[in-house]
PDB file of N, CA and C in Angstrom:
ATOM      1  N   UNK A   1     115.611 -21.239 125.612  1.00  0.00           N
ATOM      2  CA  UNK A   1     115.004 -20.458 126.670  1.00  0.00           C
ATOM      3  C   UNK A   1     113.810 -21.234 127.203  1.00  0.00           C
ATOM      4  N   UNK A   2     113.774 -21.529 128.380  1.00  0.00           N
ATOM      5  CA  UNK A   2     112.630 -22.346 129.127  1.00  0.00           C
ATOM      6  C   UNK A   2     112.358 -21.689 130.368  1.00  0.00           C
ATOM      7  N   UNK A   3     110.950 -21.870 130.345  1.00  0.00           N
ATOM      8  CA  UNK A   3     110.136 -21.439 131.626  1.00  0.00           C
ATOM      9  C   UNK A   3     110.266 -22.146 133.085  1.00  0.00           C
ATOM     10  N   UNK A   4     110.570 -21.700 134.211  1.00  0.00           N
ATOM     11  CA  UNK A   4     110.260 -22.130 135.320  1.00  0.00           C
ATOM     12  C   UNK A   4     108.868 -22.821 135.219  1.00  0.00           C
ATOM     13  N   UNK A   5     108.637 -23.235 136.183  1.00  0.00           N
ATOM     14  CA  UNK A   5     107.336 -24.202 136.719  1.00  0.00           C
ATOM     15  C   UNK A   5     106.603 -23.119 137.644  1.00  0.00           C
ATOM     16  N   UNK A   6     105.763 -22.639 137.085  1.00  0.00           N
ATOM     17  CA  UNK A   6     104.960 -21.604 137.923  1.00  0.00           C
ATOM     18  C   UNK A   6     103.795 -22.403 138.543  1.00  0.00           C
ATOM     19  N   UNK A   7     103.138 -23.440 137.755  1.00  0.00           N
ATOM     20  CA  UNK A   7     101.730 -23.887 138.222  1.00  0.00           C
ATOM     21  C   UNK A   7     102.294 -25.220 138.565  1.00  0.00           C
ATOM     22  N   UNK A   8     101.589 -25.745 139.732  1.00  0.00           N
ATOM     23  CA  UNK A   8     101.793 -27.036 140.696  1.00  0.00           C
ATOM     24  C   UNK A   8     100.750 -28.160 139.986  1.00  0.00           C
ATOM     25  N   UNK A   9     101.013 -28.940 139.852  1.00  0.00           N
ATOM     26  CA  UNK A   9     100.486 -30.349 139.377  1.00  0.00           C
ATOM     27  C   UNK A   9      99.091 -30.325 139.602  1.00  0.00           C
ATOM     28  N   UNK A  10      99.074 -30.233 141.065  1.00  0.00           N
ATOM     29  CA  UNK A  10      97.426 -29.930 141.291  1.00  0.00           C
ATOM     30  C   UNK A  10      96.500 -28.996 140.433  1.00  0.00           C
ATOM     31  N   UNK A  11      97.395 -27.623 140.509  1.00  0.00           N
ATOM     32  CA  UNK A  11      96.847 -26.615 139.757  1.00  0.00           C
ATOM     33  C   UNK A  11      96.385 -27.121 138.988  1.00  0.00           C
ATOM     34  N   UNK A  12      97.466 -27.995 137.446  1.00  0.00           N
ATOM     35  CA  UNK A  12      97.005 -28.050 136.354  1.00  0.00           C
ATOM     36  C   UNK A  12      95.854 -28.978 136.652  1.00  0.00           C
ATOM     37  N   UNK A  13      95.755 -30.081 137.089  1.00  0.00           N
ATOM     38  CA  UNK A  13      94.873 -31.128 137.395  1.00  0.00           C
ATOM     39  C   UNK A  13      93.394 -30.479 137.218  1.00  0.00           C
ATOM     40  N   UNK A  14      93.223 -29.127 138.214  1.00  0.00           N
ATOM     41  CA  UNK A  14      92.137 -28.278 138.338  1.00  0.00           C
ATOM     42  C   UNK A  14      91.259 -27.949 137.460  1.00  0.00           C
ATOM     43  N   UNK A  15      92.380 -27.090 136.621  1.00  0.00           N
ATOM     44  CA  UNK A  15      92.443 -26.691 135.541  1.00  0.00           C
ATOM     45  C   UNK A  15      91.957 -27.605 134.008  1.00  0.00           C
ATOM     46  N   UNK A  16      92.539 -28.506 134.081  1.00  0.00           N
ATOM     47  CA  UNK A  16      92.112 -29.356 132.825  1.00  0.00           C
ATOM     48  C   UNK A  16      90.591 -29.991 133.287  1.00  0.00           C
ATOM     49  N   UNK A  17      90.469 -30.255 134.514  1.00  0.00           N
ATOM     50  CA  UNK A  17      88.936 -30.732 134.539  1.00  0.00           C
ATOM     51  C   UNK A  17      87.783 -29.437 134.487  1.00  0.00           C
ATOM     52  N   UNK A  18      88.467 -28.517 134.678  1.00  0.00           N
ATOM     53  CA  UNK A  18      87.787 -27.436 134.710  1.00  0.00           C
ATOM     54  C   UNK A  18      87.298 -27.224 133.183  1.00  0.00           C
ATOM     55  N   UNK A  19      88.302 -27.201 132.565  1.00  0.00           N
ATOM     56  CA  UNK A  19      87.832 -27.447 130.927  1.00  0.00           C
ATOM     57  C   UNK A  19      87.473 -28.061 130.294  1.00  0.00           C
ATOM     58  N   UNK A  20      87.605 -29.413 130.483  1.00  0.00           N
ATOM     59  CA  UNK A  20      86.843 -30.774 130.359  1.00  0.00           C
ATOM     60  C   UNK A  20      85.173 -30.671 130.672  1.00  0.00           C
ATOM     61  N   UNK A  21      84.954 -29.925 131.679  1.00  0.00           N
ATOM     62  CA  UNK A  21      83.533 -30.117 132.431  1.00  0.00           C
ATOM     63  C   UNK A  21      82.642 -28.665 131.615  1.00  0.00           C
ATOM     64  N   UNK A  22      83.403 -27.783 130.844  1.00  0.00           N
ATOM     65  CA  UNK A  22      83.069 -26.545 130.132  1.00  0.00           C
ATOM     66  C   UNK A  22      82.708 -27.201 128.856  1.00  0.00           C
ATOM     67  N   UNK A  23      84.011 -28.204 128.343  1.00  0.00           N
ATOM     68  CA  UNK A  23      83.734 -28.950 127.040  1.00  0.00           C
ATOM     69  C   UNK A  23      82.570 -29.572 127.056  1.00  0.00           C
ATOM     70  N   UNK A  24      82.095 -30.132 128.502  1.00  0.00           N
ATOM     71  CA  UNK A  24      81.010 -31.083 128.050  1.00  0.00           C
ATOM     72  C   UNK A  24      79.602 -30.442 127.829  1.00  0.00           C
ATOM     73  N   UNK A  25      79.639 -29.194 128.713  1.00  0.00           N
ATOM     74  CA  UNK A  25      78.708 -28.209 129.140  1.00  0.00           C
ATOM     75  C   UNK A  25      78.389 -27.859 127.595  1.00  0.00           C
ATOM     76  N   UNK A  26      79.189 -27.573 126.443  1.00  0.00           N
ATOM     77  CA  UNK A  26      79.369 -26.778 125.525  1.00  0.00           C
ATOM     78  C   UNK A  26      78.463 -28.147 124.395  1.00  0.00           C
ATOM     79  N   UNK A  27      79.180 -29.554 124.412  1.00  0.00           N
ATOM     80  CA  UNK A  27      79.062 -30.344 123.740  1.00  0.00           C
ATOM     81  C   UNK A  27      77.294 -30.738 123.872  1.00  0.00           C
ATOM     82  N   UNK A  28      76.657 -30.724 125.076  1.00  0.00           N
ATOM     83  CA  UNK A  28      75.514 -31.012 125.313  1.00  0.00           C
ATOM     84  C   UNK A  28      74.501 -30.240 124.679  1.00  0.00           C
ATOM     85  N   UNK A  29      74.764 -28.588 124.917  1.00  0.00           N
ATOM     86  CA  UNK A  29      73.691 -27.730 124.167  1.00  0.00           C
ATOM     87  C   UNK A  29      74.051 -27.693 122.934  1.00  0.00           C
ATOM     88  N   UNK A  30      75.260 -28.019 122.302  1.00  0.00           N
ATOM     89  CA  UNK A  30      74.961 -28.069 120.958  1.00  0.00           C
ATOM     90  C   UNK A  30      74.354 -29.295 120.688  1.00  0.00           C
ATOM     91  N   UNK A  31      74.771 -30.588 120.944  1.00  0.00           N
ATOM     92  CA  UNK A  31      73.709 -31.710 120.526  1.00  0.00           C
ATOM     93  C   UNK A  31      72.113 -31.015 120.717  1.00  0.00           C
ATOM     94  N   UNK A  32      71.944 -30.828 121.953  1.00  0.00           N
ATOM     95  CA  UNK A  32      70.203 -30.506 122.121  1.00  0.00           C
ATOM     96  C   UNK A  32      69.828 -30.007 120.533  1.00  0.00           C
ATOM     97  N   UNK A  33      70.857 -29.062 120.015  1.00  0.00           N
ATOM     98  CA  UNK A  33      69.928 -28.653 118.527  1.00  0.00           C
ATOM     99  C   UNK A  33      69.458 -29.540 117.605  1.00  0.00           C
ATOM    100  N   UNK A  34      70.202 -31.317 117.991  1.00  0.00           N
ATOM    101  CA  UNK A  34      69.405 -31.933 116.649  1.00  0.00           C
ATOM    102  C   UNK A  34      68.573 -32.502 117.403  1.00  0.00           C
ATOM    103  N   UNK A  35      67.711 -32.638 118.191  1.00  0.00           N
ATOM    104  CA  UNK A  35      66.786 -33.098 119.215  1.00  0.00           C
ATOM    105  C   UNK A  35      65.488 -32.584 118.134  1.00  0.00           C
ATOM    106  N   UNK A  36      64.476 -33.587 117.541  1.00  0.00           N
ATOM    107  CA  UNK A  36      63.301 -33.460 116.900  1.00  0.00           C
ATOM    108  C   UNK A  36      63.783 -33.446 115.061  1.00  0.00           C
ATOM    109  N   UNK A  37      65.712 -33.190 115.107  1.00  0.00           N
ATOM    110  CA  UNK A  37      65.515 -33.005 113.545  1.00  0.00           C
ATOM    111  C   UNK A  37      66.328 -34.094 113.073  1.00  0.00           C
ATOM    112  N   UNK A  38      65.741 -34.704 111.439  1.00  0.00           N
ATOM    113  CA  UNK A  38      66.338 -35.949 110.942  1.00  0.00           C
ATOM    114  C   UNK A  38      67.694 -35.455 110.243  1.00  0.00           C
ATOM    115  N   UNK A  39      68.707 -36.681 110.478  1.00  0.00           N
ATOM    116  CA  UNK A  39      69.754 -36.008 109.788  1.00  0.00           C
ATOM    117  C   UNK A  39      69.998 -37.431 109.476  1.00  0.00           C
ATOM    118  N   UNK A  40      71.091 -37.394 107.838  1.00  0.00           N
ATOM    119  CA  UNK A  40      71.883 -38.618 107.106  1.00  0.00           C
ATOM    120  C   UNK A  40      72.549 -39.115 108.666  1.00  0.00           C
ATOM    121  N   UNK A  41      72.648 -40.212 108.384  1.00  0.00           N
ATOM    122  CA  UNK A  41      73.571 -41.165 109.630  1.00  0.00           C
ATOM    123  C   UNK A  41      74.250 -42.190 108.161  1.00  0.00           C
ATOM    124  N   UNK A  42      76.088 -42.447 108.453  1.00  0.00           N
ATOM    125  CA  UNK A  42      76.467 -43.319 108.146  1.00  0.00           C
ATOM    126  C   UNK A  42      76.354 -44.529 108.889  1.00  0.00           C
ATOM    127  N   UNK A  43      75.673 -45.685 108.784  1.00  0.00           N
ATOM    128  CA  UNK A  43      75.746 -46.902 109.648  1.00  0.00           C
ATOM    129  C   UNK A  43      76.970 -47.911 109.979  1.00  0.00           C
ATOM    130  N   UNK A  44      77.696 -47.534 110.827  1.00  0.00           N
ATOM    131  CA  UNK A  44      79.077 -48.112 110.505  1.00  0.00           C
ATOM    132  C   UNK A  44      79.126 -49.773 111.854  1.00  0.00           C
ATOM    133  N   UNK A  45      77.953 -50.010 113.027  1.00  0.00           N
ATOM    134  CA  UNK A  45      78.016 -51.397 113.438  1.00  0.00           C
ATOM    135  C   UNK A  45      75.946 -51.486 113.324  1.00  0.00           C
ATOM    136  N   UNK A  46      75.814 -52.945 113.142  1.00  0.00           N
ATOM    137  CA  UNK A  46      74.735 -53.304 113.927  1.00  0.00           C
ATOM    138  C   UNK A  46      74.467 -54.198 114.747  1.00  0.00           C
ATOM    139  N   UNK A  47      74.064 -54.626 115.896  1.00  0.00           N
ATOM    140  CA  UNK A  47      74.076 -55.299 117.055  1.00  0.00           C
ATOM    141  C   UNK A  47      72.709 -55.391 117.737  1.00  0.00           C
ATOM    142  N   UNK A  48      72.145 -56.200 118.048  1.00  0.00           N
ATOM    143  CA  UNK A  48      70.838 -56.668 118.395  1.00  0.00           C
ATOM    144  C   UNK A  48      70.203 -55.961 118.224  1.00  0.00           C
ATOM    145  N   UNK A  49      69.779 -55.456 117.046  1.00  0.00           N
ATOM    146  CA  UNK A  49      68.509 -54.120 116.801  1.00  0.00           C
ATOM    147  C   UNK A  49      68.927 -52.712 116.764  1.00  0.00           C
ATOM    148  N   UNK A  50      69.743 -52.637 117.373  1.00  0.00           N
ATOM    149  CA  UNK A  50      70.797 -51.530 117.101  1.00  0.00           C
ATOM    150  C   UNK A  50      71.874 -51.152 116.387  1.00  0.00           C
ATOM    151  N   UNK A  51      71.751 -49.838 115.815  1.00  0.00           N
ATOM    152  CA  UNK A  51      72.879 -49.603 114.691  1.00  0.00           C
ATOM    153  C   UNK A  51      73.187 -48.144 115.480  1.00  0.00           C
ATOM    154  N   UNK A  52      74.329 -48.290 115.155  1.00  0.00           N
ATOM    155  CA  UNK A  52      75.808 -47.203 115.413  1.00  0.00           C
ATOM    156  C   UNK A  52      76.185 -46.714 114.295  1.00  0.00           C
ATOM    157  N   UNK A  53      76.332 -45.064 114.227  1.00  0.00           N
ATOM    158  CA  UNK A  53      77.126 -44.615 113.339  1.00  0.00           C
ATOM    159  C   UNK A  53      77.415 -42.971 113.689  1.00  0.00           C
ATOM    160  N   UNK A  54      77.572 -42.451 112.557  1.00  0.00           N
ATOM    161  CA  UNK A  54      78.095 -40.778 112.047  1.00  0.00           C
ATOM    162  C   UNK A  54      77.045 -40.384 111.332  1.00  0.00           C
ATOM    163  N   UNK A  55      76.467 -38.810 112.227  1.00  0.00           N
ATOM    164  CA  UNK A  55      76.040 -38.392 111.238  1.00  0.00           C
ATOM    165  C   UNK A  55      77.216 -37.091 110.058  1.00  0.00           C
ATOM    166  N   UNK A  56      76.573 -36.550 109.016  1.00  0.00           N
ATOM    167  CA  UNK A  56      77.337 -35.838 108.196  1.00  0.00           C
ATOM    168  C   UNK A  56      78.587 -34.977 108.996  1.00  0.00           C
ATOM    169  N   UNK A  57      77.871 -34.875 110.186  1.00  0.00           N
ATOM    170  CA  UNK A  57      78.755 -33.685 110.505  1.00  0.00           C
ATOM    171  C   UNK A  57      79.830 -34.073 111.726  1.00  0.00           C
ATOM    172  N   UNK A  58      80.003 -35.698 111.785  1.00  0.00           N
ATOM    173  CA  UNK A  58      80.572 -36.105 112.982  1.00  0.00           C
ATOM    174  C   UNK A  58      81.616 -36.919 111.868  1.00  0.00           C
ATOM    175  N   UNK A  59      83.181 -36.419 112.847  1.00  0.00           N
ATOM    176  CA  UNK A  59      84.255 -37.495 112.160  1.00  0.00           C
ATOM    177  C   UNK A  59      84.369 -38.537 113.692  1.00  0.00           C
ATOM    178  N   UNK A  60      84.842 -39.718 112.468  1.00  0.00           N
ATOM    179  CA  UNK A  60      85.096 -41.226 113.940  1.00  0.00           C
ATOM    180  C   UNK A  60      85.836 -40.841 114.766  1.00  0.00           C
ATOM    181  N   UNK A  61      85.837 -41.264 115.994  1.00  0.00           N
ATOM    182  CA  UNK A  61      86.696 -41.613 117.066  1.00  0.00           C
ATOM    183  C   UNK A  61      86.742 -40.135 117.788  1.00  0.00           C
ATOM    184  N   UNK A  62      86.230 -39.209 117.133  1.00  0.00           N
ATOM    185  CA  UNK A  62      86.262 -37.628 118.095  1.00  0.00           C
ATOM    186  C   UNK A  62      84.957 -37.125 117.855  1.00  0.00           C
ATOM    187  N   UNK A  63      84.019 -37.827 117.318  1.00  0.00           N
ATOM    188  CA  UNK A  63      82.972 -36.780 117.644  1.00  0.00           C
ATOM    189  C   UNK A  63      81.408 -37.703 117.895  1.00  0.00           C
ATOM    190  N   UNK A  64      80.489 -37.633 117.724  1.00  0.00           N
ATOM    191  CA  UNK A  64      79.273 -37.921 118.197  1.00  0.00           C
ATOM    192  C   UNK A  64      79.041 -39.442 117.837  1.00  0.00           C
ATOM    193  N   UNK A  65      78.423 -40.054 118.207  1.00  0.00           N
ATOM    194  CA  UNK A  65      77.951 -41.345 118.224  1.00  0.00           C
ATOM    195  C   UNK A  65      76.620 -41.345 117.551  1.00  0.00           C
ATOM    196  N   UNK A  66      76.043 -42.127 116.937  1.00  0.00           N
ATOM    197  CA  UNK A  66      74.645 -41.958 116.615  1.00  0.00           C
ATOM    198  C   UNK A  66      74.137 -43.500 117.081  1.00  0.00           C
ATOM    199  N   UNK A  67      73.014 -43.313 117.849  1.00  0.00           N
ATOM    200  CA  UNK A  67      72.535 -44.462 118.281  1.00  0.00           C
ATOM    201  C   UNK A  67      71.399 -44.807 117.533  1.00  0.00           C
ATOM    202  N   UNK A  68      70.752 -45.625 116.989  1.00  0.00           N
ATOM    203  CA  UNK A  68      69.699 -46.107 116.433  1.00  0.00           C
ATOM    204  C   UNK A  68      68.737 -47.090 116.771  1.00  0.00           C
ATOM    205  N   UNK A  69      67.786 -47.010 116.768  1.00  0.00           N
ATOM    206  CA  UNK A  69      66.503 -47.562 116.737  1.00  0.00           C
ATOM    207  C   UNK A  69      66.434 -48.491 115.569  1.00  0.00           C
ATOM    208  N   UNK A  70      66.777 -49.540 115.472  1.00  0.00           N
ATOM    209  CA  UNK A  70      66.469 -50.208 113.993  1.00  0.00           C
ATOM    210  C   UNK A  70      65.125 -50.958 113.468  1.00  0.00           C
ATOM    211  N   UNK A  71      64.061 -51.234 114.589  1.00  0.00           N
ATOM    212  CA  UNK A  71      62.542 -51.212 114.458  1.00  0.00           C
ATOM    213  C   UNK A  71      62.710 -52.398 113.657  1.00  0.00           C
ATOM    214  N   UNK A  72      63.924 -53.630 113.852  1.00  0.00           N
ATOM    215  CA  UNK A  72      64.219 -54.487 112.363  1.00  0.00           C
ATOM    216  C   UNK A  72      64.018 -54.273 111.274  1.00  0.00           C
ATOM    217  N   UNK A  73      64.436 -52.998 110.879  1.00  0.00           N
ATOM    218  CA  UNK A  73      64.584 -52.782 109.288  1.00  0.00           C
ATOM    219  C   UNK A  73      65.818 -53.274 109.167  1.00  0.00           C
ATOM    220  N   UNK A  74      65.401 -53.608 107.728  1.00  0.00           N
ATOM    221  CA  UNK A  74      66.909 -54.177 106.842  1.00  0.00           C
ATOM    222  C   UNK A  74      67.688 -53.224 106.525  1.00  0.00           C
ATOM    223  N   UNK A  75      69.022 -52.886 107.644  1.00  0.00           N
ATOM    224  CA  UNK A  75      70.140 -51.786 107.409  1.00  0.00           C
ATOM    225  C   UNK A  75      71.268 -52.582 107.172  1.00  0.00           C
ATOM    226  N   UNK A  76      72.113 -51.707 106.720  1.00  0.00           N
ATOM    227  CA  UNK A  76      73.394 -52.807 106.243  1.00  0.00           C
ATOM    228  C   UNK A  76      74.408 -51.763 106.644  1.00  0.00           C
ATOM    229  N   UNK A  77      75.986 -52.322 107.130  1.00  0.00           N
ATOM    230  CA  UNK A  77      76.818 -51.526 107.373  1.00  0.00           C
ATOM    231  C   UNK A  77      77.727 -50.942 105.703  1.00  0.00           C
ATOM    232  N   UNK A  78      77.680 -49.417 106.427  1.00  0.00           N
ATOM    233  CA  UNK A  78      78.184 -48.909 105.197  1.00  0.00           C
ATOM    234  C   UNK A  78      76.543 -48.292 104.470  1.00  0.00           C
ATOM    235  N   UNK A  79      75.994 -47.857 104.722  1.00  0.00           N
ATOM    236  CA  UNK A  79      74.857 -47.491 104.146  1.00  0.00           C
ATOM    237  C   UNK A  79      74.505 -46.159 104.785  1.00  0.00           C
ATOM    238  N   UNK A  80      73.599 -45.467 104.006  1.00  0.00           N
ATOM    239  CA  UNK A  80      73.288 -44.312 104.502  1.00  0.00           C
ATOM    240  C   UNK A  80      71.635 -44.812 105.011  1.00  0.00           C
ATOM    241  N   UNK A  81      71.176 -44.115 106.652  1.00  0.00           N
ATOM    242  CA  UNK A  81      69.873 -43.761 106.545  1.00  0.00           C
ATOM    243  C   UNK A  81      69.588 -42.536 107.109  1.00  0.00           C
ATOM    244  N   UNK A  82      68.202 -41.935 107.233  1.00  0.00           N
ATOM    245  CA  UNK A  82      67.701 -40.704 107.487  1.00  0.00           C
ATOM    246  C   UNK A  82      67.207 -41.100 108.803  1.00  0.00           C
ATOM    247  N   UNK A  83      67.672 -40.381 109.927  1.00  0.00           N
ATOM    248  CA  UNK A  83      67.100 -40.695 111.249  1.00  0.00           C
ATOM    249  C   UNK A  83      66.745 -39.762 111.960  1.00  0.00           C
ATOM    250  N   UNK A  84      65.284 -39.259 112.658  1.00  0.00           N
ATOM    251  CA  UNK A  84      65.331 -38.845 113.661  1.00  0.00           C
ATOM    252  C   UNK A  84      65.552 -38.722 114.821  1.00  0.00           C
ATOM    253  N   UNK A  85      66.596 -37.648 115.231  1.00  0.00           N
ATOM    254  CA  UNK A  85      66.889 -37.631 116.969  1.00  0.00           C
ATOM    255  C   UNK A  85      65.942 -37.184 117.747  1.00  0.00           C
ATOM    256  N   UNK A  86      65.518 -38.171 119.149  1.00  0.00           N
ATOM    257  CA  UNK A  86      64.734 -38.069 120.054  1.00  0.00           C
ATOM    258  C   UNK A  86      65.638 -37.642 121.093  1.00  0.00           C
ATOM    259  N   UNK A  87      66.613 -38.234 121.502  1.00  0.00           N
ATOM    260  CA  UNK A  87      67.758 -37.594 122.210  1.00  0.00           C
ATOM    261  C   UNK A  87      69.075 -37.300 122.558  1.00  0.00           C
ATOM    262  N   UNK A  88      69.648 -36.795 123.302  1.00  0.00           N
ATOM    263  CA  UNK A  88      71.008 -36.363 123.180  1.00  0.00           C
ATOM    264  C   UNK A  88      72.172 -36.500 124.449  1.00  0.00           C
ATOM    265  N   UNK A  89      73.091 -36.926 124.497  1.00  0.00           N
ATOM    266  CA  UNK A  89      73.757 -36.820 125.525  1.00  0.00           C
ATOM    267  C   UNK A  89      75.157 -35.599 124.960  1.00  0.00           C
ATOM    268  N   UNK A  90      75.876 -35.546 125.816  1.00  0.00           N
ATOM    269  CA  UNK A  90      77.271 -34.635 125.553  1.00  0.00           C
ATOM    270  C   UNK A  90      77.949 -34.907 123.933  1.00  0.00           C
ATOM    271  N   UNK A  91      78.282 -36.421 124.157  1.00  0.00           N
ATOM    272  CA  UNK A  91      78.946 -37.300 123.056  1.00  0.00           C
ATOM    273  C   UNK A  91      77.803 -38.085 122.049  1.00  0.00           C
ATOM    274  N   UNK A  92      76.793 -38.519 122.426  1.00  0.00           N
ATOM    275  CA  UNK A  92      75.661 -39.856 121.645  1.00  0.00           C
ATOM    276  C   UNK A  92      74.393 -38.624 121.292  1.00  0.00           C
ATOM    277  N   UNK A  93      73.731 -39.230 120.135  1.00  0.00           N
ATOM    278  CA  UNK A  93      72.809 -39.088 119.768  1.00  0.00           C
ATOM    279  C   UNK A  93      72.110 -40.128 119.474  1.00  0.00           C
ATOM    280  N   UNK A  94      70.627 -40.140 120.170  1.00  0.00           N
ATOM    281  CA  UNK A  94      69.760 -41.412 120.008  1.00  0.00           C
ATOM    282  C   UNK A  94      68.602 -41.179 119.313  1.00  0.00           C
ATOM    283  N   UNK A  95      68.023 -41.698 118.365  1.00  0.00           N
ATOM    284  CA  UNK A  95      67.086 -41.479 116.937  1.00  0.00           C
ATOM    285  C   UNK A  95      66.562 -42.727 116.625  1.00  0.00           C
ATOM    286  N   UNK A  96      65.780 -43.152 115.986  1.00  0.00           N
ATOM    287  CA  UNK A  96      64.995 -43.574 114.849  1.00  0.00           C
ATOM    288  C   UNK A  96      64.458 -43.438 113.903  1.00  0.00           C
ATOM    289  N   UNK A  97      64.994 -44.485 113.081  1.00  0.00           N
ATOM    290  CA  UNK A  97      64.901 -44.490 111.379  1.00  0.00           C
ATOM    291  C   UNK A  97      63.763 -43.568 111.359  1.00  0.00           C
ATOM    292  N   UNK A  98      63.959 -43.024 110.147  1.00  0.00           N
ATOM    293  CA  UNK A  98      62.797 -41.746 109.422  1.00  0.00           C
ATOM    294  C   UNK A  98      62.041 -42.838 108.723  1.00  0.00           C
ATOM    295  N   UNK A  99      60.676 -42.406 108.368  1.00  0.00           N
ATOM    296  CA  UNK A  99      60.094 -43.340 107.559  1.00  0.00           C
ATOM    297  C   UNK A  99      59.024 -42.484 106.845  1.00  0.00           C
ATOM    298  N   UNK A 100      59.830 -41.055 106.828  1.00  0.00           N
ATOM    299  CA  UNK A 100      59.253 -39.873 105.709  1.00  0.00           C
ATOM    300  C   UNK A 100      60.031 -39.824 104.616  1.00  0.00           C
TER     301      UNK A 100
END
C-alpha cells in the first residue's frame, strides 16, 4: 500500500529548511548555556595554537565543536582539559584553558 504524492518538491524543499533554520534557532540557545561555564573538553586536533575537540556531552561528527585557546600550553591529543566558554555559535564552542 503506497501513498500518492501529495506535497510538490518545492513544498518539501520549504519545509526541510524550515526545520533546519528551527534546528539552528534551537541549537544556539542551548549552546548560550555554557557561555561563562568550564566544562572537560576531549582534545582530539592541535594546529597553530589551537586545539579542537568534544566536550562530555558532544559525540564526533554530530554535535558541537570545541574551539580552544591554547595560550601555548603543553596539550596533547587525546587528553582531557578544563576549559572555559567565552562563546558560542549554533554548532562551535569557543573557550580557554581553565587555569583554576
Amino acid at each position: 500500500f503506497a501513498l500518492e504524492e501529495s506535497v510538490t518538491a518545492e513544498e518539501k524543499q520549504e519545509r526541510v529548511a524550515e526545520l533546519m533554520e528551527l534546528q539552528e534557532e534551537v541549537a544556539t540557545e542551548n549552546n548560550r548555556l555554557f557561555e561563562g561555564k568550564t566544562v572537560k573538553v576531549l582534545i582530539e586536533q592541535i594546529d597553530d595554537g589551537t586545539a579542537f575537540g568534544r566536550t562530555e556531552y558532544d559525540a564526533p561528527e554530530v554535535d558541537n565543536e570545541c574551539i580552544v585557546s591554547t595560550e601555548n600550553s603543553p596539550l596533547s591529543v587525546g587528553s582531557f582539559s578544563m576549559v572555559t566558554i567565552s562563546d558560542t555559535t549554533a554548532y562551535e564552542l569557543f573557550g580557554k584553558l581553565s587555569h583554576s
